[in-house]
N, C-alpha and C. Protein backbone atom coordinates (compact mmCIF):
# COMPACT_ATOMS: atom_id res chain seq x y z
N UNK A 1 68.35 80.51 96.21
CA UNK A 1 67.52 79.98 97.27
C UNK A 1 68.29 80.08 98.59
N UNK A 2 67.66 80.52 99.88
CA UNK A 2 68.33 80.94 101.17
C UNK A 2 68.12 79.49 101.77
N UNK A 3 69.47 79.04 102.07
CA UNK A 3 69.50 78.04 102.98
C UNK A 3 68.53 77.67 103.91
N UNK A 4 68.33 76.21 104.40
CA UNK A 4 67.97 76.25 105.79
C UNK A 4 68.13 75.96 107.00
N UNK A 5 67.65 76.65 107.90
CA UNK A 5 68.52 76.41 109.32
C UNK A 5 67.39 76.17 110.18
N UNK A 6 67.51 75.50 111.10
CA UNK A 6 67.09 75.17 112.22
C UNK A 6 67.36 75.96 113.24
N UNK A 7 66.07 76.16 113.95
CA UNK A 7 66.36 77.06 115.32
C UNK A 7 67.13 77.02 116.02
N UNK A 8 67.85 75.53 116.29
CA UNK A 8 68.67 75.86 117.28
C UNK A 8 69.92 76.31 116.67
N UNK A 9 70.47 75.92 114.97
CA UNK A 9 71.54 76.57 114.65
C UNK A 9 71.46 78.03 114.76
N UNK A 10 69.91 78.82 114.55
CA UNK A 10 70.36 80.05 114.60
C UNK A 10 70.47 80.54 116.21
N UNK A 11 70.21 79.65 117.06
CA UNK A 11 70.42 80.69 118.17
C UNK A 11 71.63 79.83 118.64
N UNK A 12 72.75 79.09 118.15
CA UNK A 12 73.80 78.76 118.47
C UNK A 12 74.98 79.24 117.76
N UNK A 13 74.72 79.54 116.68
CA UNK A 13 75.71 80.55 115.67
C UNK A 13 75.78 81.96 115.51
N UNK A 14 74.16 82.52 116.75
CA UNK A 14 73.65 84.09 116.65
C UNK A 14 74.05 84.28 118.07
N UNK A 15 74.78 84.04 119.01
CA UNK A 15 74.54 84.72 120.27
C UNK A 15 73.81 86.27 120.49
N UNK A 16 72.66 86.42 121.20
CA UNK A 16 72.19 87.53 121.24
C UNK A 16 71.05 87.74 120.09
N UNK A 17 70.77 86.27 119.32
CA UNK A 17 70.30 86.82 118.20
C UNK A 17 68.70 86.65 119.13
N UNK A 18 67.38 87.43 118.93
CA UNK A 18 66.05 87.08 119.79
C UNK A 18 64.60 85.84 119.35
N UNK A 19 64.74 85.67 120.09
CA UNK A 19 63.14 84.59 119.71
C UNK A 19 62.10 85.47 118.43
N UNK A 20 61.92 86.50 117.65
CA UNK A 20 61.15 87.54 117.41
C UNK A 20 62.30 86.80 115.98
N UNK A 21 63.49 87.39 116.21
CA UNK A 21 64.58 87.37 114.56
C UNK A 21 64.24 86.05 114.69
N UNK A 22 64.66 84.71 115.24
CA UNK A 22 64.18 83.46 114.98
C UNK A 22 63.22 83.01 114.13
N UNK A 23 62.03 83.39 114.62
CA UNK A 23 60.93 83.46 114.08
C UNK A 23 61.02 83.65 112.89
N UNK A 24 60.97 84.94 112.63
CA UNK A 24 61.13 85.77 111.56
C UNK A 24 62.01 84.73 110.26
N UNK A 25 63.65 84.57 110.69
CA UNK A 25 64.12 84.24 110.26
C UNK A 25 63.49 82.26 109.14
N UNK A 26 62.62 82.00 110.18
CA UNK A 26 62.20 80.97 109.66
C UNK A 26 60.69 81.09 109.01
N UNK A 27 60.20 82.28 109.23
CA UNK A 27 59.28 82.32 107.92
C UNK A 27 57.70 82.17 109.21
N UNK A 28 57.85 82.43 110.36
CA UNK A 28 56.73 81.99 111.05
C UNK A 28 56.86 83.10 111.95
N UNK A 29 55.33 83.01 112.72
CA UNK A 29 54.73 84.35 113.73
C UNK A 29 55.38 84.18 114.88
N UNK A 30 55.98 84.92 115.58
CA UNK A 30 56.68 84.45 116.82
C UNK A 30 56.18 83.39 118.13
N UNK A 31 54.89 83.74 118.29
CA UNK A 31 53.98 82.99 118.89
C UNK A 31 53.91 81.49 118.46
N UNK A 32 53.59 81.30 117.24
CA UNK A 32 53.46 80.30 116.52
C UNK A 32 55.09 78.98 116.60
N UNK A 33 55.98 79.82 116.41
CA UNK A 33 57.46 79.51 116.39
C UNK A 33 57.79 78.75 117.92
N UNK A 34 57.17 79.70 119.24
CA UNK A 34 57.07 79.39 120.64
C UNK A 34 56.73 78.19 121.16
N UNK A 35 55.32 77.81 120.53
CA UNK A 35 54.42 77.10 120.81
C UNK A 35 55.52 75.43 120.59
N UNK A 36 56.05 75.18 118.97
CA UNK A 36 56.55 74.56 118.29
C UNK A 36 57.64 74.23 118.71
N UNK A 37 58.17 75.63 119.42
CA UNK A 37 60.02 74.96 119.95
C UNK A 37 59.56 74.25 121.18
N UNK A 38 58.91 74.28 121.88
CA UNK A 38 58.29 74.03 123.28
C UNK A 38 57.95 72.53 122.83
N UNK A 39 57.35 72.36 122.32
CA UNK A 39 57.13 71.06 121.94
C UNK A 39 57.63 69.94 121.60
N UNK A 40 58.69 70.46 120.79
CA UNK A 40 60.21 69.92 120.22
C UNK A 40 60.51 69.79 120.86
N UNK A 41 61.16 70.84 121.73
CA UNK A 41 61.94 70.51 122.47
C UNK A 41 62.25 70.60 124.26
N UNK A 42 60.85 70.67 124.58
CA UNK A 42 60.39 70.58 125.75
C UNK A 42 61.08 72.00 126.36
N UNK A 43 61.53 73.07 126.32
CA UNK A 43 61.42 74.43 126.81
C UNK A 43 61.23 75.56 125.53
N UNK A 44 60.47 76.59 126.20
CA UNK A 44 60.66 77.59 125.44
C UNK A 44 61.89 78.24 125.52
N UNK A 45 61.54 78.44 123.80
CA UNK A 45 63.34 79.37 123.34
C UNK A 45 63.68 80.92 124.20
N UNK A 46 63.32 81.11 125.41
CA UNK A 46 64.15 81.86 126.42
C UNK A 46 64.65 81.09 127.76
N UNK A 47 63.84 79.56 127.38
CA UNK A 47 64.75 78.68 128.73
C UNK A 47 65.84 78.98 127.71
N UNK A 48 65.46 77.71 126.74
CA UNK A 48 66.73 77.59 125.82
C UNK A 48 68.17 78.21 126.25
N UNK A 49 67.85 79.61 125.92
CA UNK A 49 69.08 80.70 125.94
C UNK A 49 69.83 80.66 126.95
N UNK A 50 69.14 80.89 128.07
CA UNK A 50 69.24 80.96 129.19
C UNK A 50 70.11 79.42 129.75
N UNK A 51 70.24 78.37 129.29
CA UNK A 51 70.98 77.34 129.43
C UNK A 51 72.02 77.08 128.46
């Protein structure tokens, strides 16, 4: 069974890794994934990066 990670571990342990592999990585449509981090966590995952 593949571990699980949370978005922000993968884009804090992936430098460079993209919102698209994120997604992916967690089993959801990229769009869908967008909507959800935004919500959470009040920016979308290219503020995110970008800070």
């Amino acid at each position: 069974m593949a571990p699980k990670y949370s978005s922000l571990q993968l884009f804090q342990e992936n430098p460079g890794i993209t919102v698209e592999q994120v997604a992916h990585q967690l089993g959801m449509e990229t769009s869908y994934f967008i909507r959800i981090f935004k919500r959470t966590y009040g920016d979308t995952p290219k503020q995110f990066i970008k800070h």
